[in-house]
Protein backbone atom coordinates (compact mmCIF):
# COMPACT_ATOMS: atom_id res chain seq x y z
CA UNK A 1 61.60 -77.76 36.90
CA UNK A 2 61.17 -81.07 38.31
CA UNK A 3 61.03 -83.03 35.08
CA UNK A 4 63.56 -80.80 33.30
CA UNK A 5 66.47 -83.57 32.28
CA UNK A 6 69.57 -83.68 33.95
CA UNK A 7 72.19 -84.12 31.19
CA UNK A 8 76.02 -84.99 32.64
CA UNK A 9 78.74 -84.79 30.06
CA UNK A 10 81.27 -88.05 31.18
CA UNK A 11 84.37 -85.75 30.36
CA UNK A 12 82.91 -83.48 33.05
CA UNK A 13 81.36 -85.85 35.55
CA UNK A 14 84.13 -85.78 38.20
CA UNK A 15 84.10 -82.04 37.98
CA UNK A 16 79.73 -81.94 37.99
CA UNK A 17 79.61 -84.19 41.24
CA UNK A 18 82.74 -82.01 43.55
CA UNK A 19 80.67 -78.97 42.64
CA UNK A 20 77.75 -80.36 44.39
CA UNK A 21 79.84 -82.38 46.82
CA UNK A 22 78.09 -80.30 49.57
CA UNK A 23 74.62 -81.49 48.99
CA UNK A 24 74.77 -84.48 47.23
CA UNK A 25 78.07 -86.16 49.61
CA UNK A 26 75.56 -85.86 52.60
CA UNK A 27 71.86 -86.64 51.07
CA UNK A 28 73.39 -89.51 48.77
CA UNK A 29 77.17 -90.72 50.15
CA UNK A 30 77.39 -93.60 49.28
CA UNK A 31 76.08 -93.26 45.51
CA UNK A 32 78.20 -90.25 45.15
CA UNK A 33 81.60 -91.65 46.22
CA UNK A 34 80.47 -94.55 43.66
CA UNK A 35 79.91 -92.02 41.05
CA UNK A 36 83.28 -90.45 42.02
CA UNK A 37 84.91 -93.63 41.71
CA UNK A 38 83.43 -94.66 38.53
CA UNK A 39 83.36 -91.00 36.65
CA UNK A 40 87.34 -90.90 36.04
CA UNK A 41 87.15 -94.88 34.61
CA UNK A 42 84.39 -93.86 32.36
CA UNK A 43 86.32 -91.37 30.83
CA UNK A 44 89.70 -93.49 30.48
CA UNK A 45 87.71 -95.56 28.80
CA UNK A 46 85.62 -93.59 26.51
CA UNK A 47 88.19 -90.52 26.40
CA UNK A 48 91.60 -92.75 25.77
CA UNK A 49 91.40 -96.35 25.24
CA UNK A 50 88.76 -96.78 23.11
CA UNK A 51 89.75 -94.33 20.75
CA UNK A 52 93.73 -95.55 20.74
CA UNK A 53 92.23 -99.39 20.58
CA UNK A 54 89.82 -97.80 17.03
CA UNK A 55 92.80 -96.37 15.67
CA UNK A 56 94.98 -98.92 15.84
CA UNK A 57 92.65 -101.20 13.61
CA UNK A 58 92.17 -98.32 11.42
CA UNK A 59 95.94 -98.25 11.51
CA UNK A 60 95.96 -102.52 10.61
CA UNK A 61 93.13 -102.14 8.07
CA UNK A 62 95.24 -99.62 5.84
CA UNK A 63 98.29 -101.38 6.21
CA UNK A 64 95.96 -104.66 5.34
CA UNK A 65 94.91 -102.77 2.07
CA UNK A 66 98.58 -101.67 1.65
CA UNK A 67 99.58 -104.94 1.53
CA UNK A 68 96.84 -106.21 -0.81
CA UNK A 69 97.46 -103.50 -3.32
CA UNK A 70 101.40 -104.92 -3.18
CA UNK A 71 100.04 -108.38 -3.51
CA UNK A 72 98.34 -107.12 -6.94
CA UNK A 73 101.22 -105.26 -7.85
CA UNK A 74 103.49 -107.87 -7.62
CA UNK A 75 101.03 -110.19 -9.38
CA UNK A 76 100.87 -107.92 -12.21
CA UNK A 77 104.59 -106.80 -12.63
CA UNK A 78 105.48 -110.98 -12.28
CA UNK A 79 102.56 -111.87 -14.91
CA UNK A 80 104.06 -108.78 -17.24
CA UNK A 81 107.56 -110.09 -16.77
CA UNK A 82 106.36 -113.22 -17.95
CA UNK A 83 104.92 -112.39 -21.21
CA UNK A 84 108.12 -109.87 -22.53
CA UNK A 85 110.07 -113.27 -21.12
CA UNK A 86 107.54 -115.19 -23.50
CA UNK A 87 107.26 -112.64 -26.13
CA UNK A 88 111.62 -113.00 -26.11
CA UNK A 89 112.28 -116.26 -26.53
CA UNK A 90 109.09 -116.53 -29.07
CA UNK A 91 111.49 -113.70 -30.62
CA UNK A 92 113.63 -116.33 -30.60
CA UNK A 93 112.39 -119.48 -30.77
CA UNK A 94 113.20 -120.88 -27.42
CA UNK A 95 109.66 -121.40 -26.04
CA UNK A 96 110.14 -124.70 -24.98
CA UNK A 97 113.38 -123.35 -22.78
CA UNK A 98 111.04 -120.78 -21.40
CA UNK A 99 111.90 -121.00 -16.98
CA UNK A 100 115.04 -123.74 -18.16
CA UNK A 101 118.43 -123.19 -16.19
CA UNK A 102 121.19 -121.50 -16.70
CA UNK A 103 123.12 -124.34 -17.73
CA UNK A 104 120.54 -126.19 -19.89
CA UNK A 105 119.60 -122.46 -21.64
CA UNK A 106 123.46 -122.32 -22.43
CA UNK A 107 123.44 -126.14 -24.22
CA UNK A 108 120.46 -125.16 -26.05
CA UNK A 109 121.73 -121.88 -27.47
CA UNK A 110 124.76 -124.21 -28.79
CA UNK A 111 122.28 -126.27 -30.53
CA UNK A 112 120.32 -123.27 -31.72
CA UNK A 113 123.34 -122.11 -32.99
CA UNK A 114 124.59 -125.12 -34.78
CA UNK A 115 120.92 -125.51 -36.39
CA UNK A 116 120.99 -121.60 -37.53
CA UNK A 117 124.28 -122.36 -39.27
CA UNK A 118 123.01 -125.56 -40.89
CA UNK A 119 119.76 -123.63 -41.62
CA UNK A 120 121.47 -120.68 -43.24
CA UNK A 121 124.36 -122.87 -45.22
CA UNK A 122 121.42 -124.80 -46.69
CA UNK A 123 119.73 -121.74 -47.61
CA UNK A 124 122.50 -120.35 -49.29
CA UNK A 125 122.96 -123.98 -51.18
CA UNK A 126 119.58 -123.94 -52.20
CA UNK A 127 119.89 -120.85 -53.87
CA UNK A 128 122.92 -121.98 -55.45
CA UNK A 129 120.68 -124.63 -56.98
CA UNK A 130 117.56 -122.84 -58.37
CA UNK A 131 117.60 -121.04 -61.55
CA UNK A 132 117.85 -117.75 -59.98
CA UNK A 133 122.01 -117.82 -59.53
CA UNK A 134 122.36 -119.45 -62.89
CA UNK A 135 120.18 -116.27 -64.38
CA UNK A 136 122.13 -114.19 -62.90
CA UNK A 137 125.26 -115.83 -63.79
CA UNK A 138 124.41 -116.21 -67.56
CA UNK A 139 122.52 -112.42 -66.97
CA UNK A 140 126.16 -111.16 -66.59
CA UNK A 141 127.92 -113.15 -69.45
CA UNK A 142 125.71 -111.20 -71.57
CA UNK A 143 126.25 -108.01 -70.01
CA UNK A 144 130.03 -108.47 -69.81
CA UNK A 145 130.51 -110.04 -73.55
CA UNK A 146 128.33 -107.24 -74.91
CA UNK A 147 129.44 -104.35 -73.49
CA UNK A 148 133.42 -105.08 -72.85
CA UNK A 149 134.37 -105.00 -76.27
CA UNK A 150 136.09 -108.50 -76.03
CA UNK A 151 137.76 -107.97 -72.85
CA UNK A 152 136.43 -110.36 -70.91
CA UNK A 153 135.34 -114.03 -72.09
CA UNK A 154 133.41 -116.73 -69.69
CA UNK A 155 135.50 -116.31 -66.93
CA UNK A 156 134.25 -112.80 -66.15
CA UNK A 157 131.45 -114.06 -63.42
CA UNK A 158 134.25 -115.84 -61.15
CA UNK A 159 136.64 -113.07 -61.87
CA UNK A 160 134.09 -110.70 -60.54
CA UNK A 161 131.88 -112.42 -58.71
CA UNK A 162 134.09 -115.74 -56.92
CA UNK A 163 132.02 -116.38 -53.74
CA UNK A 164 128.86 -116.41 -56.03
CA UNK A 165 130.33 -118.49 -58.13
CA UNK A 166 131.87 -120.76 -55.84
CA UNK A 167 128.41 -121.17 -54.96
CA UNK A 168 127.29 -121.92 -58.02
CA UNK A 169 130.40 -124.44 -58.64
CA UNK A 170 129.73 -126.07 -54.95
CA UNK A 171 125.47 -126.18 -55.91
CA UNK A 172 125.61 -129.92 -55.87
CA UNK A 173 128.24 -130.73 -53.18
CA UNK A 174 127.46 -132.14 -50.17
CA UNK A 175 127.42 -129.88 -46.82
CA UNK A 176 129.94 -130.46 -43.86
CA UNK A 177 126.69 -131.15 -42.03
CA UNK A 178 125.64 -134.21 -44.26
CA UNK A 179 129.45 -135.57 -44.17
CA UNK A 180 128.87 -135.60 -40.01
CA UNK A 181 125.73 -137.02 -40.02
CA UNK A 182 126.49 -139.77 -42.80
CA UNK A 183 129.49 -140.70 -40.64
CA UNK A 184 127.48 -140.31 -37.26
CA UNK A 185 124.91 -142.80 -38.62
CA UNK A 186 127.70 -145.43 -39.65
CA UNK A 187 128.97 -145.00 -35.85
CA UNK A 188 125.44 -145.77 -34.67
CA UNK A 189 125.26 -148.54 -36.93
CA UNK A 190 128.70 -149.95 -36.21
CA UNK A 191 127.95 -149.73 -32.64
CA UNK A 192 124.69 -151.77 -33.25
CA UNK A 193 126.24 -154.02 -34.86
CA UNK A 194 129.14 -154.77 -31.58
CA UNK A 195 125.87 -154.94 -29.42
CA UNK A 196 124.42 -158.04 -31.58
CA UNK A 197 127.62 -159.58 -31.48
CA UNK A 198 128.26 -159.28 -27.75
CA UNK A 199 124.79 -160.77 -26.73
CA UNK A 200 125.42 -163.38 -29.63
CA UNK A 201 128.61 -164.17 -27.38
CA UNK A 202 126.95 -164.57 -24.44
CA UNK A 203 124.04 -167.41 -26.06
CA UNK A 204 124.82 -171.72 -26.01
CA UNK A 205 128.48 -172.24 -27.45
CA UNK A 206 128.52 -174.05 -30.83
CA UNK A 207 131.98 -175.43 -31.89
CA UNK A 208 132.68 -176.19 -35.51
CA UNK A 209 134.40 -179.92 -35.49
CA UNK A 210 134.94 -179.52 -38.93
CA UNK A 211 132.51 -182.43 -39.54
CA UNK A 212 131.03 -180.30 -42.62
CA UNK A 213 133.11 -179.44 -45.81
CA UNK A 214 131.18 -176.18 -46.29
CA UNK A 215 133.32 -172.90 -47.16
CA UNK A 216 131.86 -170.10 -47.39
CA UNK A 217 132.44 -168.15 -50.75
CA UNK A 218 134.12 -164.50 -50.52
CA UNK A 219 132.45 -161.97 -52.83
CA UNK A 220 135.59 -160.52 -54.73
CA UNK A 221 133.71 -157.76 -56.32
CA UNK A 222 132.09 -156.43 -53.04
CA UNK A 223 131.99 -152.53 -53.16
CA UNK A 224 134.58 -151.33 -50.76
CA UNK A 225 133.26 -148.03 -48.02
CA UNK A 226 136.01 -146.10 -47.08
CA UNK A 227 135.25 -144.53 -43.60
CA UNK A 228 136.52 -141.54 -42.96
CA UNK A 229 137.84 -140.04 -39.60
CA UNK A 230 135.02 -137.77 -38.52
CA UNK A 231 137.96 -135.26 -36.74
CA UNK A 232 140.81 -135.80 -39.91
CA UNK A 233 138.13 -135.02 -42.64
CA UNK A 234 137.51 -131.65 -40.30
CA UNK A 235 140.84 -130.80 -40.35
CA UNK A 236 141.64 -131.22 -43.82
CA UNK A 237 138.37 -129.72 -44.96
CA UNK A 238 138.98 -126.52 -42.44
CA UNK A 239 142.34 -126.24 -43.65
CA UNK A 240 141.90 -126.32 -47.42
CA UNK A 241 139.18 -123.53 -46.98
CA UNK A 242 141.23 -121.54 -44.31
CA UNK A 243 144.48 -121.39 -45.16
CA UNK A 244 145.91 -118.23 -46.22
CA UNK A 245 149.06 -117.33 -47.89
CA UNK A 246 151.55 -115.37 -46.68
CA UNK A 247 150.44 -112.16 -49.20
CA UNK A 248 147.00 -112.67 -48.67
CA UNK A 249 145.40 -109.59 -47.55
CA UNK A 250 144.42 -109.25 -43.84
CA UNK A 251 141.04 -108.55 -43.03
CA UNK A 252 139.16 -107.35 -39.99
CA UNK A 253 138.51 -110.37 -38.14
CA UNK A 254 142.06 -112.33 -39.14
CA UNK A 255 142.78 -113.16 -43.18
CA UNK A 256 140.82 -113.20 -46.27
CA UNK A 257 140.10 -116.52 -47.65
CA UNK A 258 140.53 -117.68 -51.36
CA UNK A 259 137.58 -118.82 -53.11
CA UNK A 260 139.69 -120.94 -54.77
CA UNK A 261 140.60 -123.00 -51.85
CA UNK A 262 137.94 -125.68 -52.15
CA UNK A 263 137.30 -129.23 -51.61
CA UNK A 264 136.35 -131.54 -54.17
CA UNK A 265 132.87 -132.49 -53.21
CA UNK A 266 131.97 -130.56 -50.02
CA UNK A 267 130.56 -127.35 -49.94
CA UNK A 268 132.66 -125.19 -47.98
CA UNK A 269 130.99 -122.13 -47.38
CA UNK A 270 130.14 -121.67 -43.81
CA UNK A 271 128.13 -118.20 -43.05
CA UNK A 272 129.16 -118.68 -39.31
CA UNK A 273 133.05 -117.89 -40.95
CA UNK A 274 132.61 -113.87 -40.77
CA UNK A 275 134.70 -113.48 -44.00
CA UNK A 276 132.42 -115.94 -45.78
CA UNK A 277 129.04 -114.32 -44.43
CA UNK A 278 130.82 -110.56 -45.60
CA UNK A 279 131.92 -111.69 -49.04
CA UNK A 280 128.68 -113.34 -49.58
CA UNK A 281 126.72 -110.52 -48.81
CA UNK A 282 128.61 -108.15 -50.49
CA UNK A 283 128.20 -110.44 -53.97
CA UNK A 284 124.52 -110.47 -53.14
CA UNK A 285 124.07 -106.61 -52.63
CA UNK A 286 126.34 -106.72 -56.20
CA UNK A 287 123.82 -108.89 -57.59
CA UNK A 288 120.57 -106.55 -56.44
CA UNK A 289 122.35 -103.79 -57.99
CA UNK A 290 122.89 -104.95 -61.53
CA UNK A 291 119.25 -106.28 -61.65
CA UNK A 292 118.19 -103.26 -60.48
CA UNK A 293 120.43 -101.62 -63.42
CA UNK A 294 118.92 -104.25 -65.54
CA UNK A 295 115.65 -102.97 -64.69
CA UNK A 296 116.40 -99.53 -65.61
CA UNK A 297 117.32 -100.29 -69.11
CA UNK A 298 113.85 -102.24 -69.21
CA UNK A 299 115.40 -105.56 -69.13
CA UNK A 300 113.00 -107.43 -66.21
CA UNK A 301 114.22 -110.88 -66.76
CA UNK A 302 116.29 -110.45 -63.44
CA UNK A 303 113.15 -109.33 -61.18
CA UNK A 304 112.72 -112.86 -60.09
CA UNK A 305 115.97 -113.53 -59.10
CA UNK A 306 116.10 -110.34 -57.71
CA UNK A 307 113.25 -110.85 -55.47
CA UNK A 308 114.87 -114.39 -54.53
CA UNK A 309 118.17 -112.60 -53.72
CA UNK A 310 116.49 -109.84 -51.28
CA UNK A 311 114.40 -113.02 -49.42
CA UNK A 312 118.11 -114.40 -48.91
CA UNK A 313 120.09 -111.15 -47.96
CA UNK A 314 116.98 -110.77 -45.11
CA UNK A 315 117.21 -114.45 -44.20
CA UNK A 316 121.40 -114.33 -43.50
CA UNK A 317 120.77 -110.56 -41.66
CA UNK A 318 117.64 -110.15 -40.06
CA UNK A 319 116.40 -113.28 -39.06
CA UNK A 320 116.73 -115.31 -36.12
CA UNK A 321 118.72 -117.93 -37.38
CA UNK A 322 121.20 -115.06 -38.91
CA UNK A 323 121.21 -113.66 -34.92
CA UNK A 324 122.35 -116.85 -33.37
CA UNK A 325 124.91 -117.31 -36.09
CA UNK A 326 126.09 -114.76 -34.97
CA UNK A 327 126.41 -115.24 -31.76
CA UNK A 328 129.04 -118.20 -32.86
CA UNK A 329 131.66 -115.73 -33.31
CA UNK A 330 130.53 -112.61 -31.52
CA UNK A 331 130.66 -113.17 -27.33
CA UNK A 332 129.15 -109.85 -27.14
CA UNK A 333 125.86 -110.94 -28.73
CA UNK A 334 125.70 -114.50 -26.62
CA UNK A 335 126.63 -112.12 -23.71
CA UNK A 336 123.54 -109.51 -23.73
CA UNK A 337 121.38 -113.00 -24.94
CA UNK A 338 122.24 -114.20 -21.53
CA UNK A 339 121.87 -111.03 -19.08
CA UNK A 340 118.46 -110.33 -20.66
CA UNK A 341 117.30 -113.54 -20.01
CA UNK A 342 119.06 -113.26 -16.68
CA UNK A 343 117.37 -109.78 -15.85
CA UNK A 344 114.07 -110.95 -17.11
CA UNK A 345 114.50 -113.94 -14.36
CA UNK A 346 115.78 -111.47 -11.77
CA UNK A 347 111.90 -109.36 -12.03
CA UNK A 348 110.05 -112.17 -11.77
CA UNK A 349 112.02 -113.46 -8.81
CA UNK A 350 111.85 -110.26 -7.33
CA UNK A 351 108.13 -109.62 -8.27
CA UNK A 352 107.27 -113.45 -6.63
CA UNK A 353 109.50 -112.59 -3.46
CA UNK A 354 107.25 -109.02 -2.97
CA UNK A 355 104.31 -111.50 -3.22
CA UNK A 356 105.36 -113.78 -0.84
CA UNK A 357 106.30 -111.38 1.81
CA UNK A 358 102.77 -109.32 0.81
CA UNK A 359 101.49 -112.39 1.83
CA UNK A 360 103.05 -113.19 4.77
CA UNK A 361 102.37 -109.38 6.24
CA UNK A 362 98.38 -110.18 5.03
CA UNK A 363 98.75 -112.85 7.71
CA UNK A 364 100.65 -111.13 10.34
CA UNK A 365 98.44 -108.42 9.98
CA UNK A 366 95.09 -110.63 9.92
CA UNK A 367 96.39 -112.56 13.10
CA UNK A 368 96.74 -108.75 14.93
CA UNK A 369 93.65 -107.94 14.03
CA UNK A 370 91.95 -111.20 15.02
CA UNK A 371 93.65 -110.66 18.52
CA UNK A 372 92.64 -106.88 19.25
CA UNK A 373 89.20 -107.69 18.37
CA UNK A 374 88.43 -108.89 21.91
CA UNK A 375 90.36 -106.13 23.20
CA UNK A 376 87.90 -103.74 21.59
CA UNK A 377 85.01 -105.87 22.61
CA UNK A 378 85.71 -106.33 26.26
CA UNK A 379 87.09 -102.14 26.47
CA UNK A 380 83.02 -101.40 24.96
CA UNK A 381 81.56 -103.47 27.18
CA UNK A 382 83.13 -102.46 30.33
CA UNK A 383 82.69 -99.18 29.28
CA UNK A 384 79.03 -100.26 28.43
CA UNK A 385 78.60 -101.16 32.06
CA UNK A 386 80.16 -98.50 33.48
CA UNK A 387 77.82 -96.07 32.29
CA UNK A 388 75.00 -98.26 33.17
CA UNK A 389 76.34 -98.22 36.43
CA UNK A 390 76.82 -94.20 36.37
CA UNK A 391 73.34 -93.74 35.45
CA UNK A 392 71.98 -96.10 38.21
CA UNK A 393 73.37 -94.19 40.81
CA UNK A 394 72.61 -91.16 39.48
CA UNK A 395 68.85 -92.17 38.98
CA UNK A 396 69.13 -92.79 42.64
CA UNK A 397 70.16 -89.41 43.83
CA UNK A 398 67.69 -88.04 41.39
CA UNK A 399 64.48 -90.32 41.70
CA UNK A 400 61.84 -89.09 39.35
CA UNK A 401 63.72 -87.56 37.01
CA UNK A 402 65.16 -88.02 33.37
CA UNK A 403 69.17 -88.48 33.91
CA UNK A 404 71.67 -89.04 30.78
CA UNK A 405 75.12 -88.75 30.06
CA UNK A 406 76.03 -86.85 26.70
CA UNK A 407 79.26 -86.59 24.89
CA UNK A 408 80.87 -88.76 22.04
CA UNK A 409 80.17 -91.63 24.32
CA UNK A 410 77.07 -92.39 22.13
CA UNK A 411 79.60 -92.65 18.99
CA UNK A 412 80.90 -95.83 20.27
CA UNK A 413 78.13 -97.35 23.16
């Protein structure tokens, strides 16, 4: 019996040492009112503290990983954003304004949309000058002689067909766009020109005395430029193509313009002009159609031009350029342009704003952590000691034999 172990749970100490109060307060006083003072700390420590002090940092860690995951998140749902913002103004050609402001991304849509237009006028002028319109054209002469029974002579293709043929008629005219630059260049040139003469001004003053009989010779047959106002030849070009008469048909997006109404010299078509682009298009669809009758009848001289005519119809609908044209006269389009771009910018502010406050709890967390590690430290080693203590005096009042204290104390000493 004497080397059976004495085993003292530390929840139960208190309790263990008043039940033998009688013997042990009398052989061993002063150890046991030591033990009674140290039994209740040992279990505030091991019972309460430590616990609370290990689930708080359990508590930190999973917030800690919490806000790491968010960090990825954000990450991810920012780097996403970024490539459908990439992927969109790829879409659209705008790479280069990719992250641009507001104000900048405005000024380059008005550029994109004045190069569309010049892109897409061009196109269409182009395809007034390759053989594939004047197939057509001389396609449906044929046709129309040999199946009208004399009712319609050359005139039939304008008579039917007028925007296509005012195409045809305006193949070799020069575009609005080459006028303005022509005229933008003699500006620069002009203005070069003042520059020379104003430095010449300010360089050593020579006076002519009139010592020297020399006259210079004026060349009579000098060819003489006539420079046009830039905003006059607008006006009077805009307002030959525009004008309507007073029993002109209205249309849906204000009158129906003449084909006849042209300028000698300039080609007037402009695809940005809604009535142009629909009259256009509908000639075109027109033309597909009476190939594709063409075709039927085995007659596949028109499957070129056919071909050509489909590449243009997609270039003036589908494509990009056709989209910004049309954002010239439709605010709607510019409009949903702009809040995409703007709600694109909006995620990745908000995904880099989740980031940086992820970030900023990783810290805050990280410092709390760094400052209840001592905490946890200094509660095991007092609680450490305390037990060491416990067991001294308890080896004391029991010399000889094996004393320990048992419990979930040996989870965390």
């Amino acid at each position: 019996m004497e080397q059976q172990v004495i085993a003292v749970h530390y929840q139960r100490m208190e309790e263990w040492l008043s039940d033998r109060k009688a013997v042990l307060g009398k052989k061993h006083k002063k150890e046991f009112f030591r033990l009674m003072e140290l039994a209740p700390k040992l279990e505030q420590l091991v019972r309460y503290e430590i616990p609370a002090q290990y689930k708080q940092n359990k508590r930190l860690s999973s917030l800690l990983d919490d806000a790491y995951g968010s960090i990825e998140d954000a990450t991810k749902a920012r780097k996403n954003l970024e490539e459908r913002q990439k992927r969109f103004f790829q879409e659209y050609g705008l790479v280069e304004s990719q992250g641009a402001e507001e104000e900048d991304l405005e000024a380059v849509i008005e550029a994109k949309i004045a190069s569309s237009t010049t892109s897409l006028n061009e196109a269409l002028r182009e395809f007034g000058r390759s053989p594939h319109l004047e197939s057509f054209r001389e396609a449906y002469l044929r046709a129309a002689k040999m199946y009208s029974m004399g009712m319609y002579d050359d005139n039939v293709f304008s008579l039917h067909l007028p925007w296509l043929d005012r195409v045809y008629q305006e193949r070799f005219y020069k575009s609005m766009v080459d006028i303005h630059y022509h005229e933008q260049h003699q500006k620069q040139r002009a203005g070069e020109r003042d520059q020379v003469a104003v430095e010449a001004s300010t360089g050593p003053c020579n006076i002519d005395w009139g010592d020297e009989d020399t006259v210079d010779l004026v060349d009579v047959g000098e060819t003489v430029e006539i420079k046009w106002d830039e905003e006059a030849l607008e006006v009077a070009v805009e307002g030959a193509v525009r004008n309507c008469s007073e029993n002109n048909k209205r249309m849906d997006d204000g009158c129906e313009e003449k084909p006849t109404d042209t300028v000698k010299g300039i080609f007037t078509i402009d695809v940005s002009n809604a009535a142009h682009r629909k009259n256009i298009l509908t000639e075109l669809q027109a033309f597909a159609c009476f190939a594709s009758e063409r075709s039927s009848m085995d007659d596949e001289s028109l499957a070129e031009p056919a071909a050509a005519v489909e590449v243009l119809v997609k270039k003036l609908t589908a494509s990009t350029e056709a989209v910004f044209v049309r954002m010239k006269t439709t605010p709607t389009l510019r409009f949903s342009f702009m809040e995409e771009v703007r709600r694109l910018q909006r995620g990745i502010a908000a995904a880099s704003m989740r980031k940086s406050n992820s970030q900023a709890r990783v810290h805050q967390i990280q410092e709390e952590i760094e400052r209840l590690g001592p905490q946890l430290d200094a509660l095991l080693n007092a609680a450490g000691n305390c037990r060491d203590e416990c067991l001294a005096e308890l080896l004391k009042m029991f010399p000889g034999r094996t004393v320990t204290i048992v419990g979930d104390i040996n989870k965390y000493l």
